[in-house]
N, C-alpha and C. Protein backbone atom coordinates (compact mmCIF):
# COMPACT_ATOMS: atom_id res chain seq x y z
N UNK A 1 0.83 -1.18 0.00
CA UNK A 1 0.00 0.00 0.00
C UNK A 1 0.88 1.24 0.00
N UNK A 2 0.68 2.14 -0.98
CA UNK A 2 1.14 3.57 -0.56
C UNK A 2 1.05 4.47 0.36
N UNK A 3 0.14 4.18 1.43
CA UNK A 3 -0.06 4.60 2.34
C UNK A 3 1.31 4.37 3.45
N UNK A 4 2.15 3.18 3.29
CA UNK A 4 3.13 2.95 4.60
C UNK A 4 4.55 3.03 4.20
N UNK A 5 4.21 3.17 2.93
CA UNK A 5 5.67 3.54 2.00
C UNK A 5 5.82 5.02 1.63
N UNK A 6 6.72 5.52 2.25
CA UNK A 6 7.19 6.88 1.67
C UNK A 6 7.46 7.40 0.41
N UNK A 7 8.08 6.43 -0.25
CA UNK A 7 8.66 6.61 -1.62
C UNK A 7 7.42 6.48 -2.46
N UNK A 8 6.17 5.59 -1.89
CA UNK A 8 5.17 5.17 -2.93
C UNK A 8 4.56 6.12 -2.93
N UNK A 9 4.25 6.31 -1.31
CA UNK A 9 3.01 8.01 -1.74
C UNK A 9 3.59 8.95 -2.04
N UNK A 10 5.03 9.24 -2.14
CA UNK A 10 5.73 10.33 -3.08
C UNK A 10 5.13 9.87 -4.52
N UNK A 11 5.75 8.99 -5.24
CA UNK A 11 5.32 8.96 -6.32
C UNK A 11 3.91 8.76 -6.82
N UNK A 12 3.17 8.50 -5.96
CA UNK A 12 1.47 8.50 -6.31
C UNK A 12 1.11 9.73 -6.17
N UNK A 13 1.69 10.64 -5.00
CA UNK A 13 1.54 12.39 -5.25
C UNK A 13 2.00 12.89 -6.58
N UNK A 14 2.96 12.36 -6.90
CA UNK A 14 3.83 13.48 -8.01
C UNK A 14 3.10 12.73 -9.69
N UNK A 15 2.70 11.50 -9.87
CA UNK A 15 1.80 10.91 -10.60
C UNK A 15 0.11 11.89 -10.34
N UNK A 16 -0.43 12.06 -9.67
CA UNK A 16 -1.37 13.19 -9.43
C UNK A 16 -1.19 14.30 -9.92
N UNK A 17 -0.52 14.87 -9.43
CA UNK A 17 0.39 16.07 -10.09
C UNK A 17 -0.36 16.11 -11.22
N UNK A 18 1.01 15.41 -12.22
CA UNK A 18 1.36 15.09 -13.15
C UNK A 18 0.40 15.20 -14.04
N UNK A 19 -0.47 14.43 -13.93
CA UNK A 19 -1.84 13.96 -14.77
C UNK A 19 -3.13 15.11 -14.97
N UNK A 20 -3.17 15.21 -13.48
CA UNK A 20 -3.96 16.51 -13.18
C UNK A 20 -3.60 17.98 -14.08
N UNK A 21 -2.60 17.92 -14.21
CA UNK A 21 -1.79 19.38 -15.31
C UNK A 21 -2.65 18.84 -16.65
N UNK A 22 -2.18 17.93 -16.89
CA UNK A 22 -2.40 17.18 -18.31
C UNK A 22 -3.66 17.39 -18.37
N UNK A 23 -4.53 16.33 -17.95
CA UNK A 23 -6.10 16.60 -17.61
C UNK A 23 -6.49 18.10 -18.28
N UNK A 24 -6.07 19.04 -17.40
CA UNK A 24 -6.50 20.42 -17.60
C UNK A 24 -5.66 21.19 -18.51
N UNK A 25 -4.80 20.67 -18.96
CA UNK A 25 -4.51 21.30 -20.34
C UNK A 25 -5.31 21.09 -21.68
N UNK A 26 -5.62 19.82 -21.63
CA UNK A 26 -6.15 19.36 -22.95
C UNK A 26 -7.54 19.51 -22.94
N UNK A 27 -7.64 19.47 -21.45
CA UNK A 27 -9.53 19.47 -21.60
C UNK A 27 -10.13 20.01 -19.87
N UNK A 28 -9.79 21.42 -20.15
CA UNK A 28 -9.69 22.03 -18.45
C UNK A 28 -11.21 22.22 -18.58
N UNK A 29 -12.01 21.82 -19.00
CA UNK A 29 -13.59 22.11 -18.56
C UNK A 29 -13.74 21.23 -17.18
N UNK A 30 -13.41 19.51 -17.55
CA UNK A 30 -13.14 18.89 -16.70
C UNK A 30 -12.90 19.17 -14.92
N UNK A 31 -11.57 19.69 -15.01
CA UNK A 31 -11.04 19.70 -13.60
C UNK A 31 -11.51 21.08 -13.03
N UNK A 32 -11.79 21.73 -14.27
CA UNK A 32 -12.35 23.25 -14.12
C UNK A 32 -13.86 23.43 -12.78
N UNK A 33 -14.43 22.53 -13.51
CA UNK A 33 -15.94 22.65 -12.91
C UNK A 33 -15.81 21.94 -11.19
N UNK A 34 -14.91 21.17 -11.27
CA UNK A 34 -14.66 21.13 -9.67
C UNK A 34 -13.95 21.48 -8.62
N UNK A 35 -14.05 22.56 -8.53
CA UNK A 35 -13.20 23.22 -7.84
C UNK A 35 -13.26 23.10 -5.92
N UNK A 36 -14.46 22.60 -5.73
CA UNK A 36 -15.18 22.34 -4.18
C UNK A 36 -15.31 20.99 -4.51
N UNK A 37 -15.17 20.70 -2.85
CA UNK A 37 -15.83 19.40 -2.16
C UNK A 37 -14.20 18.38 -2.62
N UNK A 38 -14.90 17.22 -2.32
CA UNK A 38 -13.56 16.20 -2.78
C UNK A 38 -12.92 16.37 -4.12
N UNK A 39 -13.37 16.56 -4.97
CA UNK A 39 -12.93 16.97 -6.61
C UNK A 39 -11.97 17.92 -6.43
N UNK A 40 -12.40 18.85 -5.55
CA UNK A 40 -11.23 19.74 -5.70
C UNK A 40 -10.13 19.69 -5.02
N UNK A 41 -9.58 18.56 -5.18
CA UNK A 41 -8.21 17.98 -4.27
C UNK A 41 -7.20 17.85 -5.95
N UNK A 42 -8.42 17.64 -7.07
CA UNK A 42 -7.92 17.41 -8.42
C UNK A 42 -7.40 18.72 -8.96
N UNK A 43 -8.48 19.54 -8.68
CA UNK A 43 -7.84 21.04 -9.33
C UNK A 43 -6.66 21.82 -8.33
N UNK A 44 -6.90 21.36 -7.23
CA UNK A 44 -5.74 21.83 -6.80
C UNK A 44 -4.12 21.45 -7.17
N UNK A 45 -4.33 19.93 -7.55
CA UNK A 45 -3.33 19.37 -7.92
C UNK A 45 -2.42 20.36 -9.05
N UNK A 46 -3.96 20.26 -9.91
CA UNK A 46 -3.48 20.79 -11.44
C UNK A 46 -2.97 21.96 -11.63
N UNK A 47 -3.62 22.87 -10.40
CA UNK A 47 -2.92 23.82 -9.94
C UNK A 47 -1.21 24.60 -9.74
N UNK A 48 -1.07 23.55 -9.29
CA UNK A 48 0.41 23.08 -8.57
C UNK A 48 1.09 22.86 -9.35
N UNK A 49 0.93 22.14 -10.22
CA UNK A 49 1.50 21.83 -11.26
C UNK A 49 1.89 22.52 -12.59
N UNK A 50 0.97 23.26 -12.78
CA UNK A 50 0.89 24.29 -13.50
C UNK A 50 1.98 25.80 -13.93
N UNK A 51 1.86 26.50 -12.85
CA UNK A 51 2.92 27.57 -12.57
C UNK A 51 3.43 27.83 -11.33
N UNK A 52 2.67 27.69 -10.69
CA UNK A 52 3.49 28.17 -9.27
C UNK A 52 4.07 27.23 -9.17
N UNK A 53 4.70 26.01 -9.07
CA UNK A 53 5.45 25.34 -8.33
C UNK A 53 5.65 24.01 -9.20
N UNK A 54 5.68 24.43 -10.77
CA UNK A 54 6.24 23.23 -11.43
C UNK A 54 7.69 23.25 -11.68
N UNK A 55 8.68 24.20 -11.41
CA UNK A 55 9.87 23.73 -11.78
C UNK A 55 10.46 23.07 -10.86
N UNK A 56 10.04 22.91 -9.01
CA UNK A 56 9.96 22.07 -7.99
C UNK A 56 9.35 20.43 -8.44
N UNK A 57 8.66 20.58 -9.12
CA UNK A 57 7.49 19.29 -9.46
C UNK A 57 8.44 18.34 -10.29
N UNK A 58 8.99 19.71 -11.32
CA UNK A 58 9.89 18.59 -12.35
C UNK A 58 10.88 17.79 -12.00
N UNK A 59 11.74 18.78 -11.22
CA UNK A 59 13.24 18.34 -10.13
C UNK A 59 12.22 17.34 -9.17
N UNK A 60 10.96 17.31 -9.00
CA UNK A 60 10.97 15.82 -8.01
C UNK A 60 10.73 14.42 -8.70
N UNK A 61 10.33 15.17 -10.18
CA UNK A 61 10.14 14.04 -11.14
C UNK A 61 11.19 13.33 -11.30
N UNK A 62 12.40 13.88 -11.95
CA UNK A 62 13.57 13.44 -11.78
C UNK A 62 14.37 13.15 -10.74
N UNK A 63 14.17 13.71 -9.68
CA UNK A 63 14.83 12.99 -8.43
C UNK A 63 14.14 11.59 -8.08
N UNK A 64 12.80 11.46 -8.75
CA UNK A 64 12.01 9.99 -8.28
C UNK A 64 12.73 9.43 -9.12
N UNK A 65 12.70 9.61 -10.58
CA UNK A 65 13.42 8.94 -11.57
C UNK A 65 14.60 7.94 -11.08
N UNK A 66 15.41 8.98 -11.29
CA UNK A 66 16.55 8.78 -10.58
C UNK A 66 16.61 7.70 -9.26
N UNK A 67 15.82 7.97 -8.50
CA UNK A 67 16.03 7.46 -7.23
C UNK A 67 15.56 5.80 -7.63
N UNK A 68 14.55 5.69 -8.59
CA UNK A 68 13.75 4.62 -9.22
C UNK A 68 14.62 3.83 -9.91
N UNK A 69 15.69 4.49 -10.94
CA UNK A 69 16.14 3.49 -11.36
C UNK A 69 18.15 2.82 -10.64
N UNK A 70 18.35 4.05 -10.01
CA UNK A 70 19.54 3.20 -9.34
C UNK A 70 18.70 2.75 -8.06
């Protein structure tokens, strides 16, 4: 479970991320319209990902990378 592994719920966060940007690039009506309640754990993601704090996001992409394959 990702829940007791550090490294897993890192990478199931940064996979969120990830997707969530995507999601709302190609088709932001989607993540758009939920912005409240549980859904909006999604737009926040996409958020994040987006501008404020994707050149952090990328360097963790690659530090998972990295860490993943040695």
């Amino acid at each position: 479970s990702a829940l007791f592994n550090f490294q897993s719920l890192l990478l199931v966060l940064l996979l969120t991320i990830c997707t969530c940007t995507y999601v709302r690039a190609v088709a932001p009506s989607i993540v758009d319209r939920n912005k409240d309640g549980f859904l909006g754990v999604f737009w926040k993601c996409a958020r994040i990902g987006e501008k404020r704090l994707s050149p952090y996001v990328a360097l963790a992409c690659v530090a998972m990378a990295v860490n993943l394959v040695l």
